[in-house]
Protein backbone atom coordinates (compact mmCIF):
# COMPACT_ATOMS: atom_id res chain seq x y z
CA UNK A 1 19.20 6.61 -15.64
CA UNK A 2 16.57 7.55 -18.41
CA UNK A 3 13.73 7.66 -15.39
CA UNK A 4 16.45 9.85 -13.61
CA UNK A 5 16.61 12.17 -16.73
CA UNK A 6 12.09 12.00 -16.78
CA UNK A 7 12.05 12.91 -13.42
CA UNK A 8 14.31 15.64 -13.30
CA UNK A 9 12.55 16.99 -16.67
CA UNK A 10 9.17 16.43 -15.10
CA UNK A 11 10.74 18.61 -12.26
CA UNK A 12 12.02 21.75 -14.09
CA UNK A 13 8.53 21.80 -16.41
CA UNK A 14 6.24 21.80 -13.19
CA UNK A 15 8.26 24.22 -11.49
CA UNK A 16 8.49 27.09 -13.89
CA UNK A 17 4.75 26.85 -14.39
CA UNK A 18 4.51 26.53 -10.40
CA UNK A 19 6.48 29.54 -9.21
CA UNK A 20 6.00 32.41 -11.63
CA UNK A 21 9.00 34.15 -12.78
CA UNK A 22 7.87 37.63 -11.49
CA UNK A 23 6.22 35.72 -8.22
CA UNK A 24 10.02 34.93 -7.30
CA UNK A 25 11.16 37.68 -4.55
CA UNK A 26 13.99 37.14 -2.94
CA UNK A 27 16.24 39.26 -0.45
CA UNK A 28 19.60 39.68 1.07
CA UNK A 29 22.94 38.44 -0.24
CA UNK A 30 22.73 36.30 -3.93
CA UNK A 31 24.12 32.80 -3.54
CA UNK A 32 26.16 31.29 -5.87
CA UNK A 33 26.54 27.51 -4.01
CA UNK A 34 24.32 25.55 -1.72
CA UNK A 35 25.57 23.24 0.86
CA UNK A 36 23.52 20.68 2.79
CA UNK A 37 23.99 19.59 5.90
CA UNK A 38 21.63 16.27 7.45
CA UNK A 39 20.93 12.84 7.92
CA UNK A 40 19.68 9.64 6.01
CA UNK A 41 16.96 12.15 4.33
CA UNK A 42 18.94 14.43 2.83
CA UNK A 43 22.19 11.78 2.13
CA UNK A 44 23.15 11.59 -1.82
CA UNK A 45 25.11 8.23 -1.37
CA UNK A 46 27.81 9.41 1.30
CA UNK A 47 27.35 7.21 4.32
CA UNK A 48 26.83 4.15 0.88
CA UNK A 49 30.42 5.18 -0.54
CA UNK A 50 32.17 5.20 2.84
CA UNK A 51 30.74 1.91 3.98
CA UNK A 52 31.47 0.44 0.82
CA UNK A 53 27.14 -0.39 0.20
CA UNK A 54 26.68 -2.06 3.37
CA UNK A 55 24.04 0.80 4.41
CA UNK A 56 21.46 1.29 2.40
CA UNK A 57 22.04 -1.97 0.53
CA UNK A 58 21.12 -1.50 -3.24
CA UNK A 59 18.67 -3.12 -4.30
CA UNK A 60 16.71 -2.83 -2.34
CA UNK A 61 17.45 1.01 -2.15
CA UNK A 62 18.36 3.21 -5.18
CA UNK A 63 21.91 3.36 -5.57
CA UNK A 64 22.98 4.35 -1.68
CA UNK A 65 20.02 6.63 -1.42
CA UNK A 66 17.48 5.64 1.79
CA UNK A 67 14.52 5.57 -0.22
CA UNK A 68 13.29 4.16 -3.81
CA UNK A 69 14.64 6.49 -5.92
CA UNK A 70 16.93 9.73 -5.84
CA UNK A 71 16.58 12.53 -2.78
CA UNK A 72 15.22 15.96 -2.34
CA UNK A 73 18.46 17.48 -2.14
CA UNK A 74 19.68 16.02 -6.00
CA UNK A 75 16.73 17.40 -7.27
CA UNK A 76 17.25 20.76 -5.43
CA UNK A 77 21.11 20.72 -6.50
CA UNK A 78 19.88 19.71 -10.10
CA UNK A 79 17.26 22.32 -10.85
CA UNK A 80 19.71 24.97 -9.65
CA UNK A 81 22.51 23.54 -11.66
CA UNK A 82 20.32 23.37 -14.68
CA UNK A 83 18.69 27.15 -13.95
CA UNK A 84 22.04 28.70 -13.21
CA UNK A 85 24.98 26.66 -13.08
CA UNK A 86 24.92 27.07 -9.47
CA UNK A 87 26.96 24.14 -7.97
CA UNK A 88 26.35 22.48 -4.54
CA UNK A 89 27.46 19.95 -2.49
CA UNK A 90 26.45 17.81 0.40
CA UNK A 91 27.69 16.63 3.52
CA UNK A 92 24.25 14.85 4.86
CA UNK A 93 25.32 11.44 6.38
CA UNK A 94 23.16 8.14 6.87
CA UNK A 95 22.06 8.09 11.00
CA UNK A 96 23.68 11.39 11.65
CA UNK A 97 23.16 12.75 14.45
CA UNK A 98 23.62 16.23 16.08
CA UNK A 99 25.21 15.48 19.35
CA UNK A 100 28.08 13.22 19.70
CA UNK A 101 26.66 9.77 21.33
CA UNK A 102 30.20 8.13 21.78
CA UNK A 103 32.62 7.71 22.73
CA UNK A 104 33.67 4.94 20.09
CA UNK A 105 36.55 3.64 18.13
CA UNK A 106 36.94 4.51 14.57
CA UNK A 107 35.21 7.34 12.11
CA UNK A 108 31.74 6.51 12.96
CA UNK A 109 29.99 8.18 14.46
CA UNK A 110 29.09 11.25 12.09
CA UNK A 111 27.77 14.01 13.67
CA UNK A 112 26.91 17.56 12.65
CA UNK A 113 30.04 19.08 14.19
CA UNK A 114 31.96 16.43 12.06
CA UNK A 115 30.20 17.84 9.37
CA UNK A 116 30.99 21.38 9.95
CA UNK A 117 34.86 20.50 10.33
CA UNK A 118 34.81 18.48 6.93
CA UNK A 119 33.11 21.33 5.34
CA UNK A 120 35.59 24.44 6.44
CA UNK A 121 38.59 22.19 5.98
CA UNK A 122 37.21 21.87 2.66
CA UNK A 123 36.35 24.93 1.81
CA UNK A 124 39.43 26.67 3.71
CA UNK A 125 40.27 28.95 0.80
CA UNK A 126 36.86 29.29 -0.77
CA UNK A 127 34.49 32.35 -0.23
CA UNK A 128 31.74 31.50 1.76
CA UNK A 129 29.66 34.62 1.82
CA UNK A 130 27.91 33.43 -1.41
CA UNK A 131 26.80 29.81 0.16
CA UNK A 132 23.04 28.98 0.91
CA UNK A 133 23.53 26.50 3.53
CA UNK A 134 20.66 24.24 4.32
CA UNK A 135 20.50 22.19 7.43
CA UNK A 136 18.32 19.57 8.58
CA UNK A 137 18.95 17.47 11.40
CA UNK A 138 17.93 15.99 14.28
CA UNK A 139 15.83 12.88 14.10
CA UNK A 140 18.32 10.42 14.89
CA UNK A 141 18.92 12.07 18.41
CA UNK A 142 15.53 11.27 19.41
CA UNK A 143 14.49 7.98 17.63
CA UNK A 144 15.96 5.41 20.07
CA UNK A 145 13.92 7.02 22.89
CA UNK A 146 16.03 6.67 26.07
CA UNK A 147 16.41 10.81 26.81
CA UNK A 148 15.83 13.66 28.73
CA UNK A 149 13.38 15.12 26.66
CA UNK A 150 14.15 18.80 27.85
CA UNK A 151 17.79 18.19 28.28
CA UNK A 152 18.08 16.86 24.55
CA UNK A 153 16.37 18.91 23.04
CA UNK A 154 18.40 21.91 24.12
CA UNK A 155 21.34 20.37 23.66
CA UNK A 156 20.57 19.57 20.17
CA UNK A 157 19.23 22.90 19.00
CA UNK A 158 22.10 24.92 20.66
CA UNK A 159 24.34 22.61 18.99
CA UNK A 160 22.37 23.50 15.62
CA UNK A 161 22.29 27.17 16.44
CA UNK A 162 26.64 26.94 17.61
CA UNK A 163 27.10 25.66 14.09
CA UNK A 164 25.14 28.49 12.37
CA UNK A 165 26.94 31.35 14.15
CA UNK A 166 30.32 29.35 13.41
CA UNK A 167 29.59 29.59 9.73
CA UNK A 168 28.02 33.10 10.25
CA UNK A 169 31.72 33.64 12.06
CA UNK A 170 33.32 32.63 8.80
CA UNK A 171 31.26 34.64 6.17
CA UNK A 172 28.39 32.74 5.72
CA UNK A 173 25.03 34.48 5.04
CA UNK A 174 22.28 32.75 4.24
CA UNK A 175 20.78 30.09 5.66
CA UNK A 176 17.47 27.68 5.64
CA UNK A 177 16.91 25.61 9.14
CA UNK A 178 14.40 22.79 8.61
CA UNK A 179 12.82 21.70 11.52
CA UNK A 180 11.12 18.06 12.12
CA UNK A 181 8.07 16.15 11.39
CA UNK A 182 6.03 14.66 13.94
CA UNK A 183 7.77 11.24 14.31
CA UNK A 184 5.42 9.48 15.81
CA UNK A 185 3.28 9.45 13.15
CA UNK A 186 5.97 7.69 10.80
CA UNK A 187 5.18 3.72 10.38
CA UNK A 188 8.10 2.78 12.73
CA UNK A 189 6.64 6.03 15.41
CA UNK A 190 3.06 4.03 15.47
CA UNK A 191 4.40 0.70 15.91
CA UNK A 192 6.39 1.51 19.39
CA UNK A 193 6.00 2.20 22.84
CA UNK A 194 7.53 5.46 23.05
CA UNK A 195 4.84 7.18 20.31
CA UNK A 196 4.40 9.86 23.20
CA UNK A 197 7.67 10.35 23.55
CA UNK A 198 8.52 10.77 19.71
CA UNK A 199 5.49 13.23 19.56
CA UNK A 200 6.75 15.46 22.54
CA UNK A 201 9.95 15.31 21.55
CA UNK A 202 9.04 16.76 17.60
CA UNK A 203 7.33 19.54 19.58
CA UNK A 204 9.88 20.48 21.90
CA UNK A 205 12.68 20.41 19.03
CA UNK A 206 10.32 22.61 16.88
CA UNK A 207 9.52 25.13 19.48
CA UNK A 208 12.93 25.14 20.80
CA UNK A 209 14.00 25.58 16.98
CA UNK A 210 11.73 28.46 16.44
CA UNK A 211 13.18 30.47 19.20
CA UNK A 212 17.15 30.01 17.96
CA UNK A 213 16.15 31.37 14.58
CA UNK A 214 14.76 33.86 15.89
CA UNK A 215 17.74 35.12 17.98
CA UNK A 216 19.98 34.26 15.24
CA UNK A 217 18.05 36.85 12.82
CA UNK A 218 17.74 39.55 15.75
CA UNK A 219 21.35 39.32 16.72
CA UNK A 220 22.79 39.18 12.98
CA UNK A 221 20.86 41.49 11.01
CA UNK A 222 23.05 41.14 8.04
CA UNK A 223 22.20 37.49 7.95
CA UNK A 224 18.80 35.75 5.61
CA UNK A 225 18.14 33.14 8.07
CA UNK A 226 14.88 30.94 7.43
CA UNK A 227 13.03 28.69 9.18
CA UNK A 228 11.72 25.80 6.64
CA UNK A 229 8.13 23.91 8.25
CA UNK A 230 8.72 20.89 6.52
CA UNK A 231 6.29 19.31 9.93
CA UNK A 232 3.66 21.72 8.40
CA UNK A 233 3.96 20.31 4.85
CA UNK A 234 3.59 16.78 6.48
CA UNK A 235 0.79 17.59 8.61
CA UNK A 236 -0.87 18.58 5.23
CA UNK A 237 -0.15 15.33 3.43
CA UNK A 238 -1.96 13.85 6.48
CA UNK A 239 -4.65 15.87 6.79
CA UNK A 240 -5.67 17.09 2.98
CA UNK A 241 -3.63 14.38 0.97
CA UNK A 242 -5.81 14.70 -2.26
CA UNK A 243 -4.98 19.00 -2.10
CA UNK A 244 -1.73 18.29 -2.28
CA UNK A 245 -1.10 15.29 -4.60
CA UNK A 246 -3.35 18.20 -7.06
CA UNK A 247 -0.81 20.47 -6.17
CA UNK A 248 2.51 18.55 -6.35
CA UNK A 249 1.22 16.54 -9.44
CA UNK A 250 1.61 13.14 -7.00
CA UNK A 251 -0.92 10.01 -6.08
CA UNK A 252 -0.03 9.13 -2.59
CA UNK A 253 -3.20 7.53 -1.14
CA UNK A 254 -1.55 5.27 1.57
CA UNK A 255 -0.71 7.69 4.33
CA UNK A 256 -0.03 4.92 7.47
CA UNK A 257 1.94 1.79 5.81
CA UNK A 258 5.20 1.44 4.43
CA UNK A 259 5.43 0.48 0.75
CA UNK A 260 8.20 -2.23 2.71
CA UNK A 261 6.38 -4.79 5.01
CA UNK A 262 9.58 -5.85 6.84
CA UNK A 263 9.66 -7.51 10.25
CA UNK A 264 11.03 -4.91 11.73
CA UNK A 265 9.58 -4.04 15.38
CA UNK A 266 10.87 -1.67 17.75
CA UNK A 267 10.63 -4.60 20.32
CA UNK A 268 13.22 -6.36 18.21
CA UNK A 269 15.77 -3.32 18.46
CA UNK A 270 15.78 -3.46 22.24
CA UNK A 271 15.74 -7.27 22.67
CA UNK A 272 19.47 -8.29 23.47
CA UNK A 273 21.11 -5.43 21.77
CA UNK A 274 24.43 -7.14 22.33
CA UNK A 275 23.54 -10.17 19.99
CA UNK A 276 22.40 -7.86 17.83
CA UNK A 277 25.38 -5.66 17.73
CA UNK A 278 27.55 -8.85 17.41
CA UNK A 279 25.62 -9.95 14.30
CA UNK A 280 26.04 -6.89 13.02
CA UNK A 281 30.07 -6.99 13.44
CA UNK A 282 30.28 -10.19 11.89
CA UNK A 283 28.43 -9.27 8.87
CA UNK A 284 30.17 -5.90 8.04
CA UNK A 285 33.60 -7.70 8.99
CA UNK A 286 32.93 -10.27 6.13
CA UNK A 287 31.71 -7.23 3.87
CA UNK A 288 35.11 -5.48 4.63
CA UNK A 289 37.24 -8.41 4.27
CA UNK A 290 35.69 -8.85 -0.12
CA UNK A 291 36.34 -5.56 -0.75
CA UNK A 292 39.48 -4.89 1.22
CA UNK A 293 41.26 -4.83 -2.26
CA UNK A 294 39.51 -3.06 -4.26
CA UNK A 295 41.18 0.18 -5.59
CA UNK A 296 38.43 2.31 -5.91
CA UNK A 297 38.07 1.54 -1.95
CA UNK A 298 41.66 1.39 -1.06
CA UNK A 299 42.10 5.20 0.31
CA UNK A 300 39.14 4.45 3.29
CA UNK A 301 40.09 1.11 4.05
CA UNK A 302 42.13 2.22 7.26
CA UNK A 303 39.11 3.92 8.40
CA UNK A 304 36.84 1.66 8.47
CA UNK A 305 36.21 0.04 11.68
CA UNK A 306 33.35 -2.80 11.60
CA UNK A 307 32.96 -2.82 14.76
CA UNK A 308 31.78 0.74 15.34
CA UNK A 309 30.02 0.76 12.02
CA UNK A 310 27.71 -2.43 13.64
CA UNK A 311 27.39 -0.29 17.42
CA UNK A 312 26.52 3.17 15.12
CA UNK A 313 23.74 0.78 13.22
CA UNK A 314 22.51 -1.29 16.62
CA UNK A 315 21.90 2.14 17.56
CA UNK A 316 20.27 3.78 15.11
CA UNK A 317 16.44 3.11 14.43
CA UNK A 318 17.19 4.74 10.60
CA UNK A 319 20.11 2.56 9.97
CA UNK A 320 18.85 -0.50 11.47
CA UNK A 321 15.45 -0.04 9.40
CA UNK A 322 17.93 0.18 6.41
CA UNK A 323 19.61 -3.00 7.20
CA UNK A 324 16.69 -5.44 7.84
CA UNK A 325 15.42 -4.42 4.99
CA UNK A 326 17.97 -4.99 2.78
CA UNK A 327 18.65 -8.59 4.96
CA UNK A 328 15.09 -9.47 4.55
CA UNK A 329 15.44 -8.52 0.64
CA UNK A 330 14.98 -11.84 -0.26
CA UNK A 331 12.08 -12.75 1.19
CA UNK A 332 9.99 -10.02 1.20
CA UNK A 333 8.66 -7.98 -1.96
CA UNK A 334 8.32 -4.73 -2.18
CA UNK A 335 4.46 -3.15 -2.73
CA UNK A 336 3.61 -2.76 -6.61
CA UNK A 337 2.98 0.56 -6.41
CA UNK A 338 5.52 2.69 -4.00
CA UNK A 339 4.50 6.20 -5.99
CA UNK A 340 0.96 6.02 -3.78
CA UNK A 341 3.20 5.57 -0.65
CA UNK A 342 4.34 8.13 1.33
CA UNK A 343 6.58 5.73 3.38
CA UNK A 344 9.04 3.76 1.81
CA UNK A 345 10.23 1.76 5.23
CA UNK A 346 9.42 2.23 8.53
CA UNK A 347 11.55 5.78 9.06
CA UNK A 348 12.21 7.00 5.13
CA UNK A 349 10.20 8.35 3.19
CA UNK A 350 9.43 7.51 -0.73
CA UNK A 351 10.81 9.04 -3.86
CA UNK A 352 7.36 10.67 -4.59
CA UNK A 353 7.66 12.72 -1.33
CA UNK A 354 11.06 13.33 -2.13
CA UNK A 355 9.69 14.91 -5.44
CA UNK A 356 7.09 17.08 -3.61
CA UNK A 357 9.58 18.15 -0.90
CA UNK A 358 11.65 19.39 -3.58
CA UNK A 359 8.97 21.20 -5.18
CA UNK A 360 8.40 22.99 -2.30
CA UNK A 361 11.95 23.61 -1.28
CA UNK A 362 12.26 25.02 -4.46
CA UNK A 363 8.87 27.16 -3.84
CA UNK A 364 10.70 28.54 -0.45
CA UNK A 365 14.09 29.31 -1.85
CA UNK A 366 12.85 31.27 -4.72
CA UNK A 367 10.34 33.32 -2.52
CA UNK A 368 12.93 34.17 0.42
CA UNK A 369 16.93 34.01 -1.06
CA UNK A 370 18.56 35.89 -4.06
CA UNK A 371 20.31 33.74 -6.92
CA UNK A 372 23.40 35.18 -8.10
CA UNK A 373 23.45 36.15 -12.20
């Protein structure tokens, strides 16, 4: 808690100094919320709370968080919250994905539509004209590598863009779209056979991306839609690392390895998936059984279904990254040093990155979006 409390400190002092108060210039509606929308990147300990800390096992992940230490979104929510008061909430869920891959039994798995349902029954009775809504998305469609590439990546971004223009259709107003990194330059992108793939893919999303913001802000001009390059901020961690640990006040120097050495191949995922999915049942059914009575629990116990949960992890690079590690916790130590990593597994990055994504997060909302007084 107390490195919590540093960090977010650390936070608020580099940022004032970082974005100049009269630098700050932004336009449209003022937001008085923000509401995120993602996957295992983004997730504040949802997917952790509803699968009662199967995925991510803590230690060795922070508390339900899929990295070493607390996301880019808390610290987003909590410099806001300290600056203004301004309250937000997330709905960013471990292995989401955009598109429904079912069908399946049970409440898994989340997609974004899910998302968007939880969040308007929610919020039925709430304005939603002062909401910054952030959304990204779209990494777990694309990791396990058996697609269309065209076909998916259509399908994916007009699902993305159909969920915009649904909260656009119910007040909504402003809105940042992040789009994706290149994936196959992420530890667990390197190490498999379908690198090409992961890098077309990235493209394609990000092009395809590009061009449904676009005709989002042409056909609602009273809508502050932005597109977010978080694959540009990446590329320059790869390509001018010491420029930007100067500029984020960070020491990443290992750019390629994971800060966790698991044994985690992608040749393991694909090798009888069905043993693998059956392991997975078994474990989460023994998990479910413990905690079956415990209060705090009790109101999700009728949704949880092990067996999905183990078919939504089997097929999920993210989640199944997640879970060897924490099975191989035992036996395998973590690196000394994660704050010079940029990766903390194979797919999720490390709390330092979370830091600087922040940082700049907090650069582009200040510089594009009004904050209510």
């Amino acid at each position: 808690m107390q490195s919590r409390k540093k960090l977010l400190f650390f936070l608020f002092i580099i940022s004032q100094s970082f974005f100049p108060q009269q630098l700050w210039a932004g336009s449209g509606t003022p937001f008085k919320q923000i509401v995120f929308f993602g996957d295992s990147l983004t997730d504040n300990g949802n997917l952790y709370w509803y699968d009662w800390g199967v995925l991510p096992k803590s230690p060795p992940y922070f508390h339900g968080r899929f990295s070493n230490g607390i996301v880019w979104s808390e610290l987003v929510s909590q410099y806001y919250h300290d600056k203004n008061a301004t309250p937000s909430v997330n709905f960013a869920f471990g292995g989401e994905t955009v598109l429904y891959h079912g069908p399946m039994s049970g409440y898994l798995p989340y997609n974004l539509n899910w998302s968007l349902k939880s969040y308007l029954v929610r919020t039925a009775w709430q304005d939603r004209t002062n909401a910054l809504y952030i959304i990204w998305i779209g990494a777990n469609d694309y990791l396990p590598g058996k697609i269309e590439l065209d076909k998916v990546t259509t399908d994916v971004v007009k699902t993305i863009k159909g969920v915009v223009e649904s909260l656009i259709n119910r007040g909504g107003k402003n809105f940042i779209i992040i789009n994706l990194p290149n994936l196959a330059k992420t530890p667990y992108g390197k190490s498999s056979p379908i690198a090409e793939t992961l890098q077309w893919v990235s493209m394609l999303h990000n092009l395809k991306l590009d061009l449904a913001v676009a005709e989002i802000e042409a056909g609602y001009k009273h809508v502050n839609i932005q597109l977010f390059s978080i694959n540009k901020l990446f590329d320059n961690i790869l390509k001018h690392t010491d420029a930007v640990n100067k500029k984020y006040h960070t020491q990443i120097n290992n750019i390629h390895e994971a800060c966790w050495q698991g044994p985690y191949s992608f040749r393991d995922q694909q090798d009888d998936s069905k043993l693998l999915e059956q392991e997975l049942y078994q474990h989460f059914k023994v998990h479910y059984k413990l905690n079956k009575m415990n209060e705090v629990n009790s109101k999700i116990s009728n949704k949880f279904n092990a067996q999905s949960l183990a078919h939504f992890v089997a097929t999920s690079p993210a989640l199944l990254e997640a879970y060897r590690v924490a099975e191989d916790a035992e036996n395998i130590t973590p690196c000394t040093n994660p704050h010079e990593y940029l990766f903390w597994d194979q797919v999720h990055v490390t709390s330092q990155v979370h830091k600087m994504l922040a940082l700049h997060a907090i650069e582009f909302i200040e510089n594009h979006f009004n904050q209510a007084q």
